[in-house]
PDB file of N, CA and C in Angstrom:
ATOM      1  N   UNK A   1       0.837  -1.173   0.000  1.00  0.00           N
ATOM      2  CA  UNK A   1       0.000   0.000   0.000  1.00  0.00           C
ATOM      3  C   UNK A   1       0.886   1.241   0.000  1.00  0.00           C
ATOM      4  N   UNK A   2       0.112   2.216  -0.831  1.00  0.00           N
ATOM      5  CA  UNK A   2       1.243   3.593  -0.471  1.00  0.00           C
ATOM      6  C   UNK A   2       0.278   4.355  -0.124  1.00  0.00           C
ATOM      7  N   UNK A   3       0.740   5.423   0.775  1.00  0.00           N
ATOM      8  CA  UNK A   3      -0.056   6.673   0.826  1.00  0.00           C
ATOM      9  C   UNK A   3       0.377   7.952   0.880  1.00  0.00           C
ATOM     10  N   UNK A   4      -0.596   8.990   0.265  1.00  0.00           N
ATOM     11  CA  UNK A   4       0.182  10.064  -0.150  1.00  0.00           C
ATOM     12  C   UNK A   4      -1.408  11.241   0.334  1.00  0.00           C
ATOM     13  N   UNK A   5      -0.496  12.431   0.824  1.00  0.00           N
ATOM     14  CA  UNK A   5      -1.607  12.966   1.501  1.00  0.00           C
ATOM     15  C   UNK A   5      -2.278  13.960   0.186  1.00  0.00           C
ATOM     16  N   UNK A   6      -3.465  14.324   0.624  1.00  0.00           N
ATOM     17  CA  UNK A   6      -4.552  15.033  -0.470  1.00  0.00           C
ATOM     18  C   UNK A   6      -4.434  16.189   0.056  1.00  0.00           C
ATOM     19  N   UNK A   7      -5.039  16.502   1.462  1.00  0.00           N
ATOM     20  CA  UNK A   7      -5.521  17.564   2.003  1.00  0.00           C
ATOM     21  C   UNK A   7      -5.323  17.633   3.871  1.00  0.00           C
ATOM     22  N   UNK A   8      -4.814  19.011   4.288  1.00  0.00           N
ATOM     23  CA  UNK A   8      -4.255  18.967   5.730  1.00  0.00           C
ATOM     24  C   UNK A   8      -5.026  20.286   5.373  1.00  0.00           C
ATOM     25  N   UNK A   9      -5.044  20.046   7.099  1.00  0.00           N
ATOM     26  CA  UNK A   9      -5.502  21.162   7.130  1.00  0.00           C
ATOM     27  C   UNK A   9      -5.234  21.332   9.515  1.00  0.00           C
ATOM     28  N   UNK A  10      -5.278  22.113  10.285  1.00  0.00           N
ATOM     29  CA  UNK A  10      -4.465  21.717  11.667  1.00  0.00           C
ATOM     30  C   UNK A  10      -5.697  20.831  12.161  1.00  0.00           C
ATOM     31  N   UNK A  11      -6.374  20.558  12.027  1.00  0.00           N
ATOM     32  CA  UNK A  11      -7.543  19.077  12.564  1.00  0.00           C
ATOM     33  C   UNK A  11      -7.598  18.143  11.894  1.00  0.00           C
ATOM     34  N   UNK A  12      -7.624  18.226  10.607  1.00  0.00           N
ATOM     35  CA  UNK A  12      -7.766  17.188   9.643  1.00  0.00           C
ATOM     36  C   UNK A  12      -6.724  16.839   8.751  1.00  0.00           C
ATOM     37  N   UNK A  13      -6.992  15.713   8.195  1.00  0.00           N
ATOM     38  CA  UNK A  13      -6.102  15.233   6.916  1.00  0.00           C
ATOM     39  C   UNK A  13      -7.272  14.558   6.012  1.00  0.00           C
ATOM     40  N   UNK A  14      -6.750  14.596   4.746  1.00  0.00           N
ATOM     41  CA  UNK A  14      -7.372  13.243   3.545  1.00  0.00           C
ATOM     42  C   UNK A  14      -5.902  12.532   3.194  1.00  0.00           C
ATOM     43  N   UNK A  15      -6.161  11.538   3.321  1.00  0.00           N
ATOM     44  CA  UNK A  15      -4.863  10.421   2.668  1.00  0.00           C
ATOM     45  C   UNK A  15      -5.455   9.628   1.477  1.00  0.00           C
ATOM     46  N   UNK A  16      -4.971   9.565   0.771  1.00  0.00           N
ATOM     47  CA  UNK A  16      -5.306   8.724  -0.491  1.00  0.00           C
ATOM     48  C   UNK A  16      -4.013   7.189  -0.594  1.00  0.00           C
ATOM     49  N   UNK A  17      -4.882   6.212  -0.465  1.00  0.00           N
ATOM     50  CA  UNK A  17      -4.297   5.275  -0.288  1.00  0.00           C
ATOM     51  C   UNK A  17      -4.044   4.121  -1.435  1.00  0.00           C
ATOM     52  N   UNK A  18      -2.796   4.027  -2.168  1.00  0.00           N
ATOM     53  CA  UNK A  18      -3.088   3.131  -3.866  1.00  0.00           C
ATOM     54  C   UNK A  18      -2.546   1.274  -2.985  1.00  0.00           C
ATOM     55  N   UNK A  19      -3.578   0.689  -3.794  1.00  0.00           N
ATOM     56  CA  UNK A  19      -3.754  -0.920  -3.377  1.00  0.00           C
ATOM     57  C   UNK A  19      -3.859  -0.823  -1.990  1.00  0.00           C
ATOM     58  N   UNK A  20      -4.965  -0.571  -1.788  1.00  0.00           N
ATOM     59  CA  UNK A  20      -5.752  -0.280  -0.320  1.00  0.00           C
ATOM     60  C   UNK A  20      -5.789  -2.226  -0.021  1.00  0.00           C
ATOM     61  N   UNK A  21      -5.099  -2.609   1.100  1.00  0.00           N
ATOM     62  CA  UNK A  21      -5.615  -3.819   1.321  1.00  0.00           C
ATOM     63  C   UNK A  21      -6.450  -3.877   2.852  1.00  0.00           C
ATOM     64  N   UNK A  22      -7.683  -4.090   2.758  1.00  0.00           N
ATOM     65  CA  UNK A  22      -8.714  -4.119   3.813  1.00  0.00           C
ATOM     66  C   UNK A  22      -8.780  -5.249   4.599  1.00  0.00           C
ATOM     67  N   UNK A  23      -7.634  -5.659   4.789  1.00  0.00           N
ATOM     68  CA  UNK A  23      -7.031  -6.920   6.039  1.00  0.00           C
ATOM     69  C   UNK A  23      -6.384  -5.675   7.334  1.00  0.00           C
ATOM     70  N   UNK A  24      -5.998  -4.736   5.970  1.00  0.00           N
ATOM     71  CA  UNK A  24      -5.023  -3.590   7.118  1.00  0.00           C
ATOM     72  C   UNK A  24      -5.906  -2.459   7.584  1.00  0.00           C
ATOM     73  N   UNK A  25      -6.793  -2.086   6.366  1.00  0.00           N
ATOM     74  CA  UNK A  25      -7.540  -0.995   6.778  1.00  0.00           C
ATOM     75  C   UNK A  25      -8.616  -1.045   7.933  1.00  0.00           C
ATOM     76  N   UNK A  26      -9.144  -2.309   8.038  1.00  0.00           N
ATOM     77  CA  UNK A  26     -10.217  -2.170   8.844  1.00  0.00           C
ATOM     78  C   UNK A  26      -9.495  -2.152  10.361  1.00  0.00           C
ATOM     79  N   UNK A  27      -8.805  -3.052  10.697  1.00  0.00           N
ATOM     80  CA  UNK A  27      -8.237  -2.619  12.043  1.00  0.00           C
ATOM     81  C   UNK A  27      -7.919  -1.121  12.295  1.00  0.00           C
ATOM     82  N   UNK A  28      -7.077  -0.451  11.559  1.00  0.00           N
ATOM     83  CA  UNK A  28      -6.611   1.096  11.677  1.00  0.00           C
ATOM     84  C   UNK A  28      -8.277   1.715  11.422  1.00  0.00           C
ATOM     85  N   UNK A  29      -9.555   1.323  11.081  1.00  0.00           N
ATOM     86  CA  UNK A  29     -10.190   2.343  11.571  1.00  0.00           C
ATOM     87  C   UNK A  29     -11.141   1.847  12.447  1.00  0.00           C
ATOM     88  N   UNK A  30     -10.848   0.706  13.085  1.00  0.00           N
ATOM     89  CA  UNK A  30     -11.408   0.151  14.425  1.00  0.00           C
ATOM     90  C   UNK A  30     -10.853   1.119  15.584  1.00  0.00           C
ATOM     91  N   UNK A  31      -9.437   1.276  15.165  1.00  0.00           N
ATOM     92  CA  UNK A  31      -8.596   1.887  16.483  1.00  0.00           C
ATOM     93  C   UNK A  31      -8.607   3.112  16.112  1.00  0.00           C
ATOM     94  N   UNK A  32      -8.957   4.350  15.221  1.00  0.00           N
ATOM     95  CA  UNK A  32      -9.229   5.276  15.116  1.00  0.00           C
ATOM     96  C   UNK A  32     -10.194   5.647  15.482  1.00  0.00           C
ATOM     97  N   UNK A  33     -11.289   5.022  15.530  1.00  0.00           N
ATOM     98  CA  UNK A  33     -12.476   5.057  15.945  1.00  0.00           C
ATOM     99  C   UNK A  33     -12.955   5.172  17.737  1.00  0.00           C
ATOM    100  N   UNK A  34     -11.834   4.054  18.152  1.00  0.00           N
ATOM    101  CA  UNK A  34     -11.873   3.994  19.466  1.00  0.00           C
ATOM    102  C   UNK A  34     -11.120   5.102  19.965  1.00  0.00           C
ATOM    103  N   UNK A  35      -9.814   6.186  19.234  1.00  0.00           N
ATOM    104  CA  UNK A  35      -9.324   7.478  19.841  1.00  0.00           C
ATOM    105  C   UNK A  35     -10.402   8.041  20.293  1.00  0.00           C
ATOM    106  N   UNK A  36     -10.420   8.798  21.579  1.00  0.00           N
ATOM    107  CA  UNK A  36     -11.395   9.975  22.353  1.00  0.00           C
ATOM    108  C   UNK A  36     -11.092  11.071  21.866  1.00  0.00           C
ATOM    109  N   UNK A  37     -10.087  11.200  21.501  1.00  0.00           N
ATOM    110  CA  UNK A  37      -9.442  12.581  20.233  1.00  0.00           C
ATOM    111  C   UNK A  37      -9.839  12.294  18.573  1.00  0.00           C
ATOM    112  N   UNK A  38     -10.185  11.456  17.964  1.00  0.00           N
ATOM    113  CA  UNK A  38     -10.664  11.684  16.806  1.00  0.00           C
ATOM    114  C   UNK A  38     -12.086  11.954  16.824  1.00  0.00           C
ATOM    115  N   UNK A  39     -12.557  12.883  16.481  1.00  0.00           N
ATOM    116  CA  UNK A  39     -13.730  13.155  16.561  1.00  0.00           C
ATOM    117  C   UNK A  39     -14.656  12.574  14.889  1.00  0.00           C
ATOM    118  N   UNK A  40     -13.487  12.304  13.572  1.00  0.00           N
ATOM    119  CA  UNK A  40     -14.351  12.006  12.200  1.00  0.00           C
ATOM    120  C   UNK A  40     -13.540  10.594  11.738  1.00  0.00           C
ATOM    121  N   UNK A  41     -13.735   9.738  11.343  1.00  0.00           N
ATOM    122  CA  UNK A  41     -13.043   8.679  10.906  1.00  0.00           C
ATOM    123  C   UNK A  41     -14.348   8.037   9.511  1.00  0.00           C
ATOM    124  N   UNK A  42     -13.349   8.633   8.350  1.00  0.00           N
ATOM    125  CA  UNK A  42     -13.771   8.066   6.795  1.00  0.00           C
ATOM    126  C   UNK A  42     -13.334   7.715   6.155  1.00  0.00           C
ATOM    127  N   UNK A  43     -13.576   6.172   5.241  1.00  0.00           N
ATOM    128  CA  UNK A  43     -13.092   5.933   3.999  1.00  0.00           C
ATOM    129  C   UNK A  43     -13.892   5.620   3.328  1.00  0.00           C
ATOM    130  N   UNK A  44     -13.312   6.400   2.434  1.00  0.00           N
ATOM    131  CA  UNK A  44     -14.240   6.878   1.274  1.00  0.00           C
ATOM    132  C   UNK A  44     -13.825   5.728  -0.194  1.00  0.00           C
ATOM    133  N   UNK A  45     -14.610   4.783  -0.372  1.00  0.00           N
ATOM    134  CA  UNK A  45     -13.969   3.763  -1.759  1.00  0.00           C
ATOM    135  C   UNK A  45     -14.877   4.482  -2.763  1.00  0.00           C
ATOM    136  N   UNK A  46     -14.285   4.713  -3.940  1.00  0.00           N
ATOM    137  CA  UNK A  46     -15.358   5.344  -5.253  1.00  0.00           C
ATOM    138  C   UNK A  46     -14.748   4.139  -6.184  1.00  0.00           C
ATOM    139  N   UNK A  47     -15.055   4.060  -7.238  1.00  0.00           N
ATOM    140  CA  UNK A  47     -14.537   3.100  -8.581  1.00  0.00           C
ATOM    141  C   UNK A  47     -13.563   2.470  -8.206  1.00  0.00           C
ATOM    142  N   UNK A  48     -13.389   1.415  -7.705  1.00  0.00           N
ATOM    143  CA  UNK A  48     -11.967   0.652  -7.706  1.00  0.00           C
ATOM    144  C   UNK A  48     -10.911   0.843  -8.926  1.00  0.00           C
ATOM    145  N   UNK A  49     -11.890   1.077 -10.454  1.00  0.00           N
ATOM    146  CA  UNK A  49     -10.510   1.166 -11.515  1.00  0.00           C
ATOM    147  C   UNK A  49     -10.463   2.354 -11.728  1.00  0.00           C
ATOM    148  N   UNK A  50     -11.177   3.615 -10.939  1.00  0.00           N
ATOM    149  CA  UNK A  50     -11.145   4.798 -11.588  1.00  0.00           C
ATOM    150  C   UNK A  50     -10.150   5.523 -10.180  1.00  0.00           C
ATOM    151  N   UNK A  51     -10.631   5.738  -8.902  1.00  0.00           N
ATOM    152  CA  UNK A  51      -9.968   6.426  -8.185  1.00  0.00           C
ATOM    153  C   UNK A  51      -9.104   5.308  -7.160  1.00  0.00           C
ATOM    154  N   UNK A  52      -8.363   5.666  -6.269  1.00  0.00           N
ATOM    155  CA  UNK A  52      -7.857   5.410  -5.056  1.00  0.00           C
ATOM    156  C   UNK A  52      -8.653   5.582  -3.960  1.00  0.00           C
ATOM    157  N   UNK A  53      -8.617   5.067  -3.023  1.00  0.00           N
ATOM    158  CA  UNK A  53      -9.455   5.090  -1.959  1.00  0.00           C
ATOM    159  C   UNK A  53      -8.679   5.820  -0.925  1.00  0.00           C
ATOM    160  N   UNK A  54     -10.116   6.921  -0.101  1.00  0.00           N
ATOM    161  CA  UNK A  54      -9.336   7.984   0.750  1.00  0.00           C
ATOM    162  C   UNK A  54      -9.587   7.825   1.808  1.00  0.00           C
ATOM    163  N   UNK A  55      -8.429   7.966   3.211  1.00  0.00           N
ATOM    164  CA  UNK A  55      -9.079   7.783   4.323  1.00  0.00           C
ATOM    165  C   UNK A  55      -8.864   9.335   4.871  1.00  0.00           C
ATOM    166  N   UNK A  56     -10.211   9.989   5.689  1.00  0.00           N
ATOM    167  CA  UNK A  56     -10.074  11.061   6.255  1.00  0.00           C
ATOM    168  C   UNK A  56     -10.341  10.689   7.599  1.00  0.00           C
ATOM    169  N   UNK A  57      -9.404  11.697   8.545  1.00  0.00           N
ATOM    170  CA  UNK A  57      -9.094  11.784  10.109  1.00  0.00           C
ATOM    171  C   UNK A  57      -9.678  13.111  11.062  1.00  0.00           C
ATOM    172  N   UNK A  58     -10.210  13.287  11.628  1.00  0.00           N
ATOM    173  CA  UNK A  58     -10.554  14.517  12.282  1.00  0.00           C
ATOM    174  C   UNK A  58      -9.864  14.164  13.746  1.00  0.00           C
ATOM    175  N   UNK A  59      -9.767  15.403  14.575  1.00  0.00           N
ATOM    176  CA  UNK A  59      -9.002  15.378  15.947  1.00  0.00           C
ATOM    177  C   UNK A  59      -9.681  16.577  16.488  1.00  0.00           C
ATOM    178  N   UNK A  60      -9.927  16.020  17.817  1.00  0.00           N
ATOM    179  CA  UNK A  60     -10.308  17.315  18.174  1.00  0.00           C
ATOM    180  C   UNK A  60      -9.113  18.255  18.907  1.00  0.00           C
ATOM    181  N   UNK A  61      -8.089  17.528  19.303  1.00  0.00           N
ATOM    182  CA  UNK A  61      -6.911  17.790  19.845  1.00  0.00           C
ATOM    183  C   UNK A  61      -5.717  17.329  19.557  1.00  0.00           C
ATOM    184  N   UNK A  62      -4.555  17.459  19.280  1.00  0.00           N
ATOM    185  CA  UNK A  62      -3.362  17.015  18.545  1.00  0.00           C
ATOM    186  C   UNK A  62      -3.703  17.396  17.096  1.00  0.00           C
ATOM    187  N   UNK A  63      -2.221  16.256  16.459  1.00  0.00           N
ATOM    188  CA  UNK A  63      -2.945  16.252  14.751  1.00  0.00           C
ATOM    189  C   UNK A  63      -2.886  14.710  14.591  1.00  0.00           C
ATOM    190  N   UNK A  64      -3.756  14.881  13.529  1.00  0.00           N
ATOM    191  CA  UNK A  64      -4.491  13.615  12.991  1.00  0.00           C
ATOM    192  C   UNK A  64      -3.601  12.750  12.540  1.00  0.00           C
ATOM    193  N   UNK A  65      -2.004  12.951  11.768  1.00  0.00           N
ATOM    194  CA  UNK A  65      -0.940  12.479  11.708  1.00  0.00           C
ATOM    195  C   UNK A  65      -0.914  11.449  12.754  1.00  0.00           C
ATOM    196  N   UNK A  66      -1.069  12.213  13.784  1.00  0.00           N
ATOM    197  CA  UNK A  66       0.053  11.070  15.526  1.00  0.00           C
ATOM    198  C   UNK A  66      -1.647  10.395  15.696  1.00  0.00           C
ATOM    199  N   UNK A  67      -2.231  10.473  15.144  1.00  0.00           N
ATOM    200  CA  UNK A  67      -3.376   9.900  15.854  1.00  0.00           C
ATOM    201  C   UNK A  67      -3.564   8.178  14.593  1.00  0.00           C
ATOM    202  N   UNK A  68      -2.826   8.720  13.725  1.00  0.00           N
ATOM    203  CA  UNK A  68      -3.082   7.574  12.755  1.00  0.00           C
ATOM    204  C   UNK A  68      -1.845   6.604  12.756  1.00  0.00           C
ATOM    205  N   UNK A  69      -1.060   7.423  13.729  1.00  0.00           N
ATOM    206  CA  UNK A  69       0.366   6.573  14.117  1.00  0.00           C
ATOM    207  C   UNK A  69       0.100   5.929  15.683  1.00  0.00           C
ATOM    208  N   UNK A  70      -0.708   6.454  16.190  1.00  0.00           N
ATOM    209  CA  UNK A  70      -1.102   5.559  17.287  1.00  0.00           C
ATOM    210  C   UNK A  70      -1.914   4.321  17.289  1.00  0.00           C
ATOM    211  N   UNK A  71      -3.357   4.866  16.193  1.00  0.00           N
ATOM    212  CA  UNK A  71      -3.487   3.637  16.044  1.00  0.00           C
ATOM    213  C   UNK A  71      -2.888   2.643  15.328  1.00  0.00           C
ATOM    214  N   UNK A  72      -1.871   2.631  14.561  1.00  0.00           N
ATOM    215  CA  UNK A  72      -1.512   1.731  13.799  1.00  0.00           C
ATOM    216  C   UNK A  72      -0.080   1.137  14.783  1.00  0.00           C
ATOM    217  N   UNK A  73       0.496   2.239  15.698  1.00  0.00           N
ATOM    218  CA  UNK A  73       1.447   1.783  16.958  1.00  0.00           C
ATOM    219  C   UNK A  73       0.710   0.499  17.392  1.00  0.00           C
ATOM    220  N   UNK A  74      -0.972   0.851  17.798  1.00  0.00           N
ATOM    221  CA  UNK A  74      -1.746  -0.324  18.698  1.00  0.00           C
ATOM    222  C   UNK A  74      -1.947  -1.509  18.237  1.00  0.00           C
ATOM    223  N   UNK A  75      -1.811  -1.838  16.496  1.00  0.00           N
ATOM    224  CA  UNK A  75      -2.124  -2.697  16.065  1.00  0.00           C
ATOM    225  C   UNK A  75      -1.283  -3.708  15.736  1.00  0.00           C
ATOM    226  N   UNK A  76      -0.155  -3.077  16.032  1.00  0.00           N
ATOM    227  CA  UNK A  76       1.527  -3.729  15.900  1.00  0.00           C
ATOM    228  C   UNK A  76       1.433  -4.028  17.573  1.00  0.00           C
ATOM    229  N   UNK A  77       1.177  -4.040  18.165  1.00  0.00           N
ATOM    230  CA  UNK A  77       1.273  -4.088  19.649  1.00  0.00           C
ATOM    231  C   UNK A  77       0.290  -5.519  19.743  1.00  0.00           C
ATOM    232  N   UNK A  78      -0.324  -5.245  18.863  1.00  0.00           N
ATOM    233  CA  UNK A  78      -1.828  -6.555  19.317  1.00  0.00           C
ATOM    234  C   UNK A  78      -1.190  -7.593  18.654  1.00  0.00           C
ATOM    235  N   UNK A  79      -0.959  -7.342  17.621  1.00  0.00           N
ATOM    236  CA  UNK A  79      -0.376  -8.523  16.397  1.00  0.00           C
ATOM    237  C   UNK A  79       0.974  -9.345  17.198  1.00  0.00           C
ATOM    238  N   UNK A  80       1.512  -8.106  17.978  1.00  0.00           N
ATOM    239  CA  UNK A  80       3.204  -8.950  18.385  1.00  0.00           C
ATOM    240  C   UNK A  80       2.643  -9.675  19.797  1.00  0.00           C
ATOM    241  N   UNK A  81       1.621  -9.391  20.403  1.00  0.00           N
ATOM    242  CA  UNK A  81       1.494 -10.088  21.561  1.00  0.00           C
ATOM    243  C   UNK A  81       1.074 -11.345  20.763  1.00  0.00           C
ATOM    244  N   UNK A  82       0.777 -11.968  19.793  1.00  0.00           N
ATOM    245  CA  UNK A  82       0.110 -13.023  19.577  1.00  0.00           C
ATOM    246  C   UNK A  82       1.213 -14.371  19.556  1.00  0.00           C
ATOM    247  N   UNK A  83       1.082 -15.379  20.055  1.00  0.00           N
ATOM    248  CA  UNK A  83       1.757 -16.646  20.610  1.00  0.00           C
ATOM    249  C   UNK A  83       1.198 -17.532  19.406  1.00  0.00           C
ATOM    250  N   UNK A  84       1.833 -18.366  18.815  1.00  0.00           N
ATOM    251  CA  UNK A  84       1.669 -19.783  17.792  1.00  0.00           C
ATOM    252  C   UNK A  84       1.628 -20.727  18.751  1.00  0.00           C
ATOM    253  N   UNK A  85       0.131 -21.340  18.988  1.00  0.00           N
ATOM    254  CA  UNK A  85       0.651 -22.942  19.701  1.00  0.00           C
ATOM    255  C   UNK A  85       1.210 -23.645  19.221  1.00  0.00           C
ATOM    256  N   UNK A  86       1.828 -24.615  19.691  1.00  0.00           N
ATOM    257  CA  UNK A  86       2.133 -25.549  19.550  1.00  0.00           C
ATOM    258  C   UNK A  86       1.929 -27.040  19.912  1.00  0.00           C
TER     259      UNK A  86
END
């Protein structure tokens, strides 16, 4: 996946994301969702062969940057606690 930003603004961002894979996306907006500081959490899919898919962030405090690095900090945190039985 790459992402490349659209639109900032000091509360918000739009990120436009090319080969969006939604194994990754949905966790990062589970845990965006659960921030008490994001107040907007959107992704926006239009035409799969025509546009890229955008995710927008709102904050009511900080910026939306560290808030999309936290949740994705949390999700690396969940993933590494996980144990293989044996």
């Amino acid at each position: 996946m790459e992402f490349s930003s659209v639109e900032k603004t000091k509360d918000s961002v739009k990120i436009r994301i090319k080969d969006a894979n939604m194994t990754l996306i949905t966790p990062l907006l589970n845990k965006l969702s659960e921030d008490e500081n994001v107040t907007n959490v959107r992704y926006v899919e239009k035409h799969p062969e025509l546009e890229d898919p955008v995710l927008m962030v709102s904050v009511k405090k900080g910026k939306p940057e560290e808030a999309i690095k936290r949740a994705a900090e949390r999700i690396s945190e969940y993933f590494s606690d996980l144990a293989v039985k044996k």
